[in-house]
Protein backbone atom coordinates (compact mmCIF):
# COMPACT_ATOMS: atom_id res chain seq x y z
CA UNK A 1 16.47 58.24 -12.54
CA UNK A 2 14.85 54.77 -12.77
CA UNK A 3 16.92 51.72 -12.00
CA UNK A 4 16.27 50.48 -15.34
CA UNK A 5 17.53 54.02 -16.63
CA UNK A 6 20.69 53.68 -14.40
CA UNK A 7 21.50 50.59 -16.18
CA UNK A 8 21.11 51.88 -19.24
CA UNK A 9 23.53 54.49 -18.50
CA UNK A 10 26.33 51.89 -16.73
CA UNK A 11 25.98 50.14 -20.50
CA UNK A 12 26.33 53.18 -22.45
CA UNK A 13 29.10 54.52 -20.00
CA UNK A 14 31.38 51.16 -20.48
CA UNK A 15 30.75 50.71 -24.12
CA UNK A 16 31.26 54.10 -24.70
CA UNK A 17 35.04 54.02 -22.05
CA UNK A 18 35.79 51.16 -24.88
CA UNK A 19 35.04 52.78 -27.85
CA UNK A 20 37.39 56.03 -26.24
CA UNK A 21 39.94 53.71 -25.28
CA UNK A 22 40.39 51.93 -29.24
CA UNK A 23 39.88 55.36 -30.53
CA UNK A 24 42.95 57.18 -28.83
CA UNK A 25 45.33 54.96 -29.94
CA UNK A 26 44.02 54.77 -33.33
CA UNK A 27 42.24 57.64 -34.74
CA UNK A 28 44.43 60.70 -35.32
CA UNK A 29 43.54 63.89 -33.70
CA UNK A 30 40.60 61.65 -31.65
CA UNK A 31 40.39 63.12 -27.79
CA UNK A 32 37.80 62.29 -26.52
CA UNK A 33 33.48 61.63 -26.92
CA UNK A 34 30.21 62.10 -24.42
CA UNK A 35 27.21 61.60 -24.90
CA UNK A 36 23.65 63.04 -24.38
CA UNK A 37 20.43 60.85 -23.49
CA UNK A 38 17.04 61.27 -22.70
CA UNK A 39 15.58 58.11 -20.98
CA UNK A 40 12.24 58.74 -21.81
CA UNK A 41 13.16 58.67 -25.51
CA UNK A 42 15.55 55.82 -25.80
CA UNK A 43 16.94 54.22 -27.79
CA UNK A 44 15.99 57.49 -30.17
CA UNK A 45 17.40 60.06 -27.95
CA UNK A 46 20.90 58.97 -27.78
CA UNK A 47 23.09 61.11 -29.22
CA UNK A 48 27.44 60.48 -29.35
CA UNK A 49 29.38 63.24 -29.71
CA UNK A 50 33.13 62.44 -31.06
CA UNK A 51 35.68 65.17 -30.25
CA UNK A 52 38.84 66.48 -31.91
CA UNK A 53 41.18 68.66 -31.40
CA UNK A 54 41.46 70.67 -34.44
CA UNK A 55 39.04 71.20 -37.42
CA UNK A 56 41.62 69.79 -39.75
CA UNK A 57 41.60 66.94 -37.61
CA UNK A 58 38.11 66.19 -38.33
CA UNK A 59 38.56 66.89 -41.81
CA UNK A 60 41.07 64.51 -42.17
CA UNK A 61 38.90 61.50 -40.38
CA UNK A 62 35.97 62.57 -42.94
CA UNK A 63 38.80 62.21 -45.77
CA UNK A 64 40.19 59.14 -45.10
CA UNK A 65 36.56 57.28 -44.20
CA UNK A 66 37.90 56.73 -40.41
CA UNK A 67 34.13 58.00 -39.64
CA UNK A 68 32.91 55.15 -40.77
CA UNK A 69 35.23 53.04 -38.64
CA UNK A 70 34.39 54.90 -35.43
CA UNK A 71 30.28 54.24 -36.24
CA UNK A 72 30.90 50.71 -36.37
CA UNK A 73 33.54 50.55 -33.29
CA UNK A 74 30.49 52.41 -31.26
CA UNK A 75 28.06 50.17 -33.21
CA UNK A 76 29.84 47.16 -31.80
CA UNK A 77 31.00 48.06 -28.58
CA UNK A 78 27.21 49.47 -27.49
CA UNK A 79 25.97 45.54 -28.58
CA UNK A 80 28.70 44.36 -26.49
CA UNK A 81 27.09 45.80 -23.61
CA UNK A 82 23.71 44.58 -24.68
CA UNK A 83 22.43 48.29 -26.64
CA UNK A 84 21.72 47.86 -29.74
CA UNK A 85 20.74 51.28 -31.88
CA UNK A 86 18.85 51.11 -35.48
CA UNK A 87 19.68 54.52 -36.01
CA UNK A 88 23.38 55.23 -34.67
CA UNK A 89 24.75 56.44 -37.83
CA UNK A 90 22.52 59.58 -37.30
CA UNK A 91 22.97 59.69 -33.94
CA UNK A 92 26.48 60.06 -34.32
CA UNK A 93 28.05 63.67 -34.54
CA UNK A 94 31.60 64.96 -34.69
CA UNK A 95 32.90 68.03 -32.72
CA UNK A 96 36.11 69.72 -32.49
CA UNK A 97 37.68 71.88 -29.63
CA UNK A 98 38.76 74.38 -31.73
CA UNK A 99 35.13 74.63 -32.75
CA UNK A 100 34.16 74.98 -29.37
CA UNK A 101 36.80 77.31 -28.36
CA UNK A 102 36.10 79.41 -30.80
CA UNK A 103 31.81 79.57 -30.96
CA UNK A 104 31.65 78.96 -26.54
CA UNK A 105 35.00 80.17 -25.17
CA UNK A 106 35.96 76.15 -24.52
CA UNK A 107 32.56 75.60 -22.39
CA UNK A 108 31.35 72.18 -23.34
CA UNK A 109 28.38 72.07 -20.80
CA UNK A 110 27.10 75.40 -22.54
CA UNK A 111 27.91 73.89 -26.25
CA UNK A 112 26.39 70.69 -25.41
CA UNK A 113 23.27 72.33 -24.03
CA UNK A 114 22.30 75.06 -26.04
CA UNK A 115 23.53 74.12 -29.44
CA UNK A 116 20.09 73.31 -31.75
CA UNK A 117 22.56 70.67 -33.19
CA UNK A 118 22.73 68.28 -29.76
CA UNK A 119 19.42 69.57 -28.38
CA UNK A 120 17.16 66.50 -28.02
């Protein structure tokens, strides 16, 4: 990894603790997000993923528009650190557990790397 790529990743790594931080106390059924980056493709790469615990959980965040209110808290917490991404409301995605329990046995690494959806 390059230095410039290692700061890159300290940025999206403390805007992105912030973002998780606001979220939990705020966003119902919220537990947690990660993301997935390829340097040599940034800012285009990035991709957020926002995780739930149950699919009603997500349903309900789509229902009452809090979507839109986690975009713009990662919106303004990656300009905070200096990011800013013209396309973050499509590289934004929303994940449950239960979804992963139920299509990976609960393996995030495998979800995360061989689901077409978060493939880069």
């Amino acid at each position: 990894m390059k230095k410039t790529d290692k700061k890159i990743e300290k940025a999206l790594r403390d805007g992105l603790t912030e973002v998780c931080e606001k979220a939990l106390g705020s966003v119902q059924g919220f537990v947690w997000l990660t993301h997935l980056v390829n340097f040599n493709d940034f800012p285009n790469s990035l991709k957020v993923i926002c995780v739930f615990e149950e699919d009603c959980d997500l349903s309900n965040l789509f229902d009452s528009k809090q979507d839109d209110y986690l975009r713009h808290l990662i919106d303004s917490e990656l300009k905070a650190v200096n990011l800013s991404i013209k396309t973050l409301h499509q590289q934004i995605d929303f994940d449950t557990e239960e979804a992963c329990q139920r299509s990976h046995n609960g393996k995030w690494n495998d979800r995360l790397n061989n689901s077409p959806k978060y493939r880069h």
